[in-house]
N, C-alpha and C. Protein backbone atom coordinates (compact mmCIF):
# COMPACT_ATOMS: atom_id res chain seq x y z
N UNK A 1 80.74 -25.69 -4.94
CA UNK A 1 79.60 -24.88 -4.64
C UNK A 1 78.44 -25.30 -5.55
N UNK A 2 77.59 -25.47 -4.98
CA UNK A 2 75.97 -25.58 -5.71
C UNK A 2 75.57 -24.59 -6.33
N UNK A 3 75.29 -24.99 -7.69
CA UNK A 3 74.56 -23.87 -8.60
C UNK A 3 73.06 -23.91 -8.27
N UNK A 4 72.46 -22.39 -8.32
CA UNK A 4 70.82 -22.86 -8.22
C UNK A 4 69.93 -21.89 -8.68
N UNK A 5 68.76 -22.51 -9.15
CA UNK A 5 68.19 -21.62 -10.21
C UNK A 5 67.12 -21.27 -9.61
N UNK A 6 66.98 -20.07 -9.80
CA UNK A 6 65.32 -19.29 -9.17
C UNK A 6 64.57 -19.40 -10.39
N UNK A 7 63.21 -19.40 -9.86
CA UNK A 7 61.92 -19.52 -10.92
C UNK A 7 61.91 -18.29 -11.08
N UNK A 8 61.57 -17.19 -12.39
CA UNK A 8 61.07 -15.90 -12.10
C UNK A 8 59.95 -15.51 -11.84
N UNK A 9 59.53 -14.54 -11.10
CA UNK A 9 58.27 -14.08 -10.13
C UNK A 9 57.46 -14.18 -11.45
N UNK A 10 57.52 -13.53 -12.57
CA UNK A 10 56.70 -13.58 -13.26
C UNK A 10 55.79 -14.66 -14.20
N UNK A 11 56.82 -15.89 -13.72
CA UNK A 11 56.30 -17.18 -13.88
C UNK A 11 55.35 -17.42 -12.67
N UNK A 12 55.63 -16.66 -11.45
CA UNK A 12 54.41 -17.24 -10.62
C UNK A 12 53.44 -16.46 -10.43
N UNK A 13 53.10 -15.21 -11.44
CA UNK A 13 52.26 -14.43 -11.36
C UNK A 13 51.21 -14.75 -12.34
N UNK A 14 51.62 -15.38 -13.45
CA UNK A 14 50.80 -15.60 -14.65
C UNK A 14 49.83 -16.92 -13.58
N UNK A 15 50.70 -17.87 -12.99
CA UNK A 15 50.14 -18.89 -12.79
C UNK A 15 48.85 -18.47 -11.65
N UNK A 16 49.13 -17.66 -10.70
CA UNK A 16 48.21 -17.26 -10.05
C UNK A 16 47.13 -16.40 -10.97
N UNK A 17 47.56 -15.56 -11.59
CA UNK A 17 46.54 -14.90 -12.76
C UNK A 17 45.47 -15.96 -13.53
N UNK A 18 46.23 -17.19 -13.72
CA UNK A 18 45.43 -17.90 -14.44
C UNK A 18 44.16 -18.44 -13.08
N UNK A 19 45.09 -19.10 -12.00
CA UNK A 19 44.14 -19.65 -11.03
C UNK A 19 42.69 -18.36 -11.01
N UNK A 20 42.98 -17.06 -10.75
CA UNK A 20 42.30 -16.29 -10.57
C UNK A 20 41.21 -16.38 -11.35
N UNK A 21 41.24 -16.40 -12.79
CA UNK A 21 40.69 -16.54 -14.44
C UNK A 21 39.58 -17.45 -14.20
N UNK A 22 40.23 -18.54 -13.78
CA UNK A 22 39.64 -19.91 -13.74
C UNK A 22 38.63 -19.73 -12.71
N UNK A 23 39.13 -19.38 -11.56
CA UNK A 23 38.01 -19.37 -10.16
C UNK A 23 36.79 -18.11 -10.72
N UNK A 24 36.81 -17.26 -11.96
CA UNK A 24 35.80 -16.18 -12.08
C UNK A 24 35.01 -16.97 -13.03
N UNK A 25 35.89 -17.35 -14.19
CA UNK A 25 34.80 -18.19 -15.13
C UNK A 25 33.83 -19.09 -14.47
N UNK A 26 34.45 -20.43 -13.62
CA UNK A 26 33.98 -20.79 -13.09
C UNK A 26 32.27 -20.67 -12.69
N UNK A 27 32.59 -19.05 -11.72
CA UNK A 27 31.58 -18.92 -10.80
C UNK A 27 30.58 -17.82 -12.05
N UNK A 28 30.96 -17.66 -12.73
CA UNK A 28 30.30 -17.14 -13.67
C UNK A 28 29.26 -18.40 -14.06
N UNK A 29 30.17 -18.77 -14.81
CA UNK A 29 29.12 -20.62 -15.23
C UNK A 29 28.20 -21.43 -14.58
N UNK A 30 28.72 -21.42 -12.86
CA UNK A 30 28.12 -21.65 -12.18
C UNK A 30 26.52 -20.81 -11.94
N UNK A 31 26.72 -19.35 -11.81
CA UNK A 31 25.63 -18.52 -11.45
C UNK A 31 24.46 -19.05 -12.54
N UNK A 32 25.05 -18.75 -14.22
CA UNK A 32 24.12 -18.80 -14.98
C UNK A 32 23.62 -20.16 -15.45
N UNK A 33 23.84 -20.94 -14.82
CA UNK A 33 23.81 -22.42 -14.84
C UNK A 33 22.48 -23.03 -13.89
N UNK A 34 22.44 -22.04 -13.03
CA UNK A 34 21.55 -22.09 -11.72
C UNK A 34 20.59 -21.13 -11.54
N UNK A 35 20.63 -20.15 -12.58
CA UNK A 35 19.73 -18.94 -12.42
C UNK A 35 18.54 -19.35 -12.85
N UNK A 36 17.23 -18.98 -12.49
CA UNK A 36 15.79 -19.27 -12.16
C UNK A 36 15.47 -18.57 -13.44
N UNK A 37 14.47 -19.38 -14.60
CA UNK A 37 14.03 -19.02 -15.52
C UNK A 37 13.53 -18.02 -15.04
N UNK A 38 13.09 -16.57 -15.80
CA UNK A 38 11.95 -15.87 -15.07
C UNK A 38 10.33 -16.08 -15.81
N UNK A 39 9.41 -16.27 -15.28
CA UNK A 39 7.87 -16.46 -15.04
C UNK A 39 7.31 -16.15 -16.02
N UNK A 40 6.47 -16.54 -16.49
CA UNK A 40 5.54 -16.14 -17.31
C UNK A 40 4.93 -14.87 -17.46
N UNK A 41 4.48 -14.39 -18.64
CA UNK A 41 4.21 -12.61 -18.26
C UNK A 41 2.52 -12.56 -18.69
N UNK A 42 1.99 -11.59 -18.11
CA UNK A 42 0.40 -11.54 -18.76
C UNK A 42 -0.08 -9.94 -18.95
N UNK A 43 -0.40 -9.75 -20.15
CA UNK A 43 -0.95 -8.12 -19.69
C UNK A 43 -2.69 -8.72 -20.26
N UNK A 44 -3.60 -7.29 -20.45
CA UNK A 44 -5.11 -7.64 -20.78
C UNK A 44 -4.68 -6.45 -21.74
N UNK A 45 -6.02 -6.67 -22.83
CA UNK A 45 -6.55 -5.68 -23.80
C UNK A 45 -8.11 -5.68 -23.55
N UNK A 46 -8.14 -4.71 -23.70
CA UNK A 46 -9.56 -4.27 -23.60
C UNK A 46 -9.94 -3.62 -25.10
N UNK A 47 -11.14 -4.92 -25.93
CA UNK A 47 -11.19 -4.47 -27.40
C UNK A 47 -12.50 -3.86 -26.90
N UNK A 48 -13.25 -3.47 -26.51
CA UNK A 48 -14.73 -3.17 -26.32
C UNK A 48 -14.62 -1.54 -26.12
N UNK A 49 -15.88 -0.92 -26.25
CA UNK A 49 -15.74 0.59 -26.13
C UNK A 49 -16.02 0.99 -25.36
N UNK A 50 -16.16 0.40 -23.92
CA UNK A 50 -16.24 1.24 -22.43
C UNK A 50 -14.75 0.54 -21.33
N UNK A 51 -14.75 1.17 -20.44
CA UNK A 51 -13.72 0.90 -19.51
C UNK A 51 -14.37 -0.64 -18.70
N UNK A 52 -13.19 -1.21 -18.68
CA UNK A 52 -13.81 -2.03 -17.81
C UNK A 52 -12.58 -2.51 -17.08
N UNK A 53 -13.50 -2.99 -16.00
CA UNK A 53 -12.71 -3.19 -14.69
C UNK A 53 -12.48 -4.93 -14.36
N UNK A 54 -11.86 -5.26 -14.20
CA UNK A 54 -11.69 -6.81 -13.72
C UNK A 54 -10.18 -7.16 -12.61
N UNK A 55 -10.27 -8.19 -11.70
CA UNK A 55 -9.45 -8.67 -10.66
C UNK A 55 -8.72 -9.64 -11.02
N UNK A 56 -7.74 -10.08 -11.14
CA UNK A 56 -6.97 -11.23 -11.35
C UNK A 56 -6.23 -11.54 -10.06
N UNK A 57 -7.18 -12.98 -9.54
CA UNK A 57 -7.06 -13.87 -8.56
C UNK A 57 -7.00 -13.15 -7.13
N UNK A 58 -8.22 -12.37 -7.05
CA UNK A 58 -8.54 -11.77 -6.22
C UNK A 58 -7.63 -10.41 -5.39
N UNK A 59 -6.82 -10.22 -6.03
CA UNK A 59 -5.76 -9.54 -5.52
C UNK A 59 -5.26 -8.24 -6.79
N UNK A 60 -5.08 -8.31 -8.53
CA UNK A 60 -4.41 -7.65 -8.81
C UNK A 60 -5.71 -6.94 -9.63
N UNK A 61 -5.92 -5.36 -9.15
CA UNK A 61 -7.09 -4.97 -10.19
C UNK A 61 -6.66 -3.73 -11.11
N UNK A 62 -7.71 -4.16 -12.20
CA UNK A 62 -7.04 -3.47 -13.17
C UNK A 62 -8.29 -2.64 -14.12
N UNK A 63 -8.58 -1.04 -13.98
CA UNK A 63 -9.04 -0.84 -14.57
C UNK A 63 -8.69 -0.41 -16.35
N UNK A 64 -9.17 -0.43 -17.18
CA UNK A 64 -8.64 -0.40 -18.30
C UNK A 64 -9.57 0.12 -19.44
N UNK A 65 -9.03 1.26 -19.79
CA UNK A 65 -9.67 2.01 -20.87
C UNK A 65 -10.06 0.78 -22.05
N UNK A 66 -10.72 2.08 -22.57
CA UNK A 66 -11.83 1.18 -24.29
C UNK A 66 -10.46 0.77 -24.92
N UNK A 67 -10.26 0.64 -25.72
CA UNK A 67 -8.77 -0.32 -26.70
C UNK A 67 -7.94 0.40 -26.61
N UNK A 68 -7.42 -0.46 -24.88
CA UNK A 68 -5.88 -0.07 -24.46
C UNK A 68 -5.87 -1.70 -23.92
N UNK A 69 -4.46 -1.68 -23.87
CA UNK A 69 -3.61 -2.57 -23.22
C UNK A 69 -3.24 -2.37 -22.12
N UNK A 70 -2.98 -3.59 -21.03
CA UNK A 70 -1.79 -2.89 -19.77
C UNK A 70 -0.66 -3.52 -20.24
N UNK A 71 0.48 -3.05 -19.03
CA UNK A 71 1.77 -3.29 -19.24
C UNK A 71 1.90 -4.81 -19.01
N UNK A 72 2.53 -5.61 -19.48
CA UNK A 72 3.25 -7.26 -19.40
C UNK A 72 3.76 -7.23 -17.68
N UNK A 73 2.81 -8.34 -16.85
CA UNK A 73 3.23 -8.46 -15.33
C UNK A 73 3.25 -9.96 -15.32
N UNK A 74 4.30 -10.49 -14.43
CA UNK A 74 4.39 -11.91 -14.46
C UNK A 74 3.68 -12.61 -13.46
N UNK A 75 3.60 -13.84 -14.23
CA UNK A 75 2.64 -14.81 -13.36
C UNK A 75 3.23 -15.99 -13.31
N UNK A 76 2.53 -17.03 -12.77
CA UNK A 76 3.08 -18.45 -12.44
C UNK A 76 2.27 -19.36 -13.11
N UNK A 77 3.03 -20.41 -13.30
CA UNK A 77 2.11 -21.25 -14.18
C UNK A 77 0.89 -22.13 -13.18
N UNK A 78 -0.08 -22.26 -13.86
CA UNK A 78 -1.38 -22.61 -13.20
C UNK A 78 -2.54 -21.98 -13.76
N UNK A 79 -3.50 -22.30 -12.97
CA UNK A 79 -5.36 -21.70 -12.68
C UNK A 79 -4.76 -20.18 -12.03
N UNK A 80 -5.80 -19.30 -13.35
CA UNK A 80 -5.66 -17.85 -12.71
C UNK A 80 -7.39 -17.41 -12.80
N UNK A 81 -7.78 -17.18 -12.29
CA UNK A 81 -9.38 -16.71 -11.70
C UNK A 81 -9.65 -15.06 -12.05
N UNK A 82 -10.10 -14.58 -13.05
CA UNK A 82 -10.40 -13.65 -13.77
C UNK A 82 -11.78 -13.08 -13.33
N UNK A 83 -11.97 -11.80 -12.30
CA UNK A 83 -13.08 -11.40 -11.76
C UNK A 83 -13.64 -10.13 -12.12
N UNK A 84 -15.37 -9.31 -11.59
CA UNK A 84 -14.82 -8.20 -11.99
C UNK A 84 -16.39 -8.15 -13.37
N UNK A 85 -16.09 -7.08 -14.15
CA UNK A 85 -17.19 -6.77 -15.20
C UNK A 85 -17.45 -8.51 -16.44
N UNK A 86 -16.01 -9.52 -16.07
CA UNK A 86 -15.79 -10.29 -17.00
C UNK A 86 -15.69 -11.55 -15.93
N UNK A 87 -15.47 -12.77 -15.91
CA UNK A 87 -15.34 -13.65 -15.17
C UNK A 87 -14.86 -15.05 -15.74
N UNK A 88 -13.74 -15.39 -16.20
CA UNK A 88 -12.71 -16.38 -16.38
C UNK A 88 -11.90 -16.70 -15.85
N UNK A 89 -11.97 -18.31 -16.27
CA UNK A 89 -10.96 -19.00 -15.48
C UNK A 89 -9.79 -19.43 -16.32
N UNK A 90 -8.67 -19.16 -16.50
CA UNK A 90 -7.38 -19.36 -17.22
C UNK A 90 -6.63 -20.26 -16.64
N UNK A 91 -6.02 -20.99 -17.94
CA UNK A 91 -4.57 -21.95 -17.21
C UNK A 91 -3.21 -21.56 -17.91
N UNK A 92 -2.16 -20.75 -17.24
CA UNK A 92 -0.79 -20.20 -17.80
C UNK A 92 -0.35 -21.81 -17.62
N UNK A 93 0.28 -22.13 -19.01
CA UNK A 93 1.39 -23.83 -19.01
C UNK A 93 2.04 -23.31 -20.32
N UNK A 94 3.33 -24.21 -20.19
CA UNK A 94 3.85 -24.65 -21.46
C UNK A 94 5.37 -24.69 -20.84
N UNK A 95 6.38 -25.58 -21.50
CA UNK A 95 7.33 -25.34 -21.38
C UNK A 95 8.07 -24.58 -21.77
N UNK A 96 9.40 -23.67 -21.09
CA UNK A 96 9.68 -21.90 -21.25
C UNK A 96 8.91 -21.58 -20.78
N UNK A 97 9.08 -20.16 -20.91
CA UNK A 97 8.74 -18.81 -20.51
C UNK A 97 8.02 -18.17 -21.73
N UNK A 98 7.05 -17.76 -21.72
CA UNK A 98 5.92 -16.83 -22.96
C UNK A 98 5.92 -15.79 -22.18
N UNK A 99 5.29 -15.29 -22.89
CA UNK A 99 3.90 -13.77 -22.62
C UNK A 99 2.84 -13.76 -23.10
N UNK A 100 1.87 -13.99 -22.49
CA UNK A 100 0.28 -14.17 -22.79
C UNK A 100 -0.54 -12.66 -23.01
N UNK A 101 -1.42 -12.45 -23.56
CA UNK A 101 -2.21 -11.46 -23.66
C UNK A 101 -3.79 -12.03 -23.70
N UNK A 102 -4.61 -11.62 -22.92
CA UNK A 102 -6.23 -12.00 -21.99
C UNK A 102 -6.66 -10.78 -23.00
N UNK A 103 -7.36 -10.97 -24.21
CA UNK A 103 -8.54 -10.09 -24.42
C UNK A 103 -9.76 -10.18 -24.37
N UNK A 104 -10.13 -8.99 -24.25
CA UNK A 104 -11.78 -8.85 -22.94
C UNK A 104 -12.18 -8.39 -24.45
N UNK A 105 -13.38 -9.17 -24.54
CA UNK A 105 -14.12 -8.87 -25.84
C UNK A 105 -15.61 -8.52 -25.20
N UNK A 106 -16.21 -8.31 -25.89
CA UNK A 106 -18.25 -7.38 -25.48
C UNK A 106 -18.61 -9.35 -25.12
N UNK A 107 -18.32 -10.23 -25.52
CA UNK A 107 -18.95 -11.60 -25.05
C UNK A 107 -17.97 -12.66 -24.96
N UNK A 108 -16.82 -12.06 -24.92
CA UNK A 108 -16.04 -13.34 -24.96
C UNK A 108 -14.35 -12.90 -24.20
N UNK A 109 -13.45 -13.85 -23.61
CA UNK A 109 -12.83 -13.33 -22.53
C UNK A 109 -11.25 -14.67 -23.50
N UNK A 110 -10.62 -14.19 -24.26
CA UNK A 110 -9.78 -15.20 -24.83
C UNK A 110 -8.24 -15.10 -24.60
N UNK A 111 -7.40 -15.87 -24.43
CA UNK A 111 -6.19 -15.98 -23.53
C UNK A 111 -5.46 -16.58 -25.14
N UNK A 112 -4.47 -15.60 -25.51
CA UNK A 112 -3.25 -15.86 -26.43
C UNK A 112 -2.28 -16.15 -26.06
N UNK A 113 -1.32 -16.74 -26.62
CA UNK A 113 0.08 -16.70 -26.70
C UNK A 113 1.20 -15.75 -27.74
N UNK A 114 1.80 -14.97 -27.06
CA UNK A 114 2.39 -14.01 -27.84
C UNK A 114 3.55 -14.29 -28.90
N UNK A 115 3.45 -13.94 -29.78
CA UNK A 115 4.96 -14.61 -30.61
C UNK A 115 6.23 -13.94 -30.24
């Protein structure tokens, strides 16, 4: 008679456990491997002592009290067209991702980089 040896189930559970492990890391690595930097951010300050109003690229307007800030909104890198009580033309670049801050001064309209 033939002797014969069974594998135990629990030897083929680890091994599937592991396959499982492997196929999550994987797609984990994969996702964040491929995920889209996110955009550049821009808010305005307004240092001057009246409200003022200005458009960014014809579309986003923003009125803004005497020395306040708005909230950080993202943008794309390029020419951004600054309209409105103030009128500048900006270029968002650099390699990464920043956050810029546009302050509106009584004669002057100056574009930072945030630390």
């Amino acid at each position: 008679m033939k002797e014969s040896t069974q594998i135990p189930l629990i030897h083929k559970s680890v091994s599937m456990k592991s396959k499982k492990v492997f196929i999550v890391i994987s797609m984990v690595f994969i996702f964040f491997s491929c995920a889209k930097e996110p955009e550049h951010s821009i808010r305005f300050s307004n240092e001057t002592d009246r409200v003022v109003a200005i458009t960014l690229n014809d579309s986003i307007f923003y009125e803004i009290e005497p020395k306040q800030r708005t909230g950080y909104r993202w943008v794309e890198e390029g020419q951004h067209a600054i309209t409105g009580d103030y009128e500048a033309k900006i270029t968002i670049t650099g390699n990464g991702v920043y956050k810029w801050t546009i302050f509106i001064e009584e004669d002057n309209v100056r574009l930072v980089r945030d630390m």
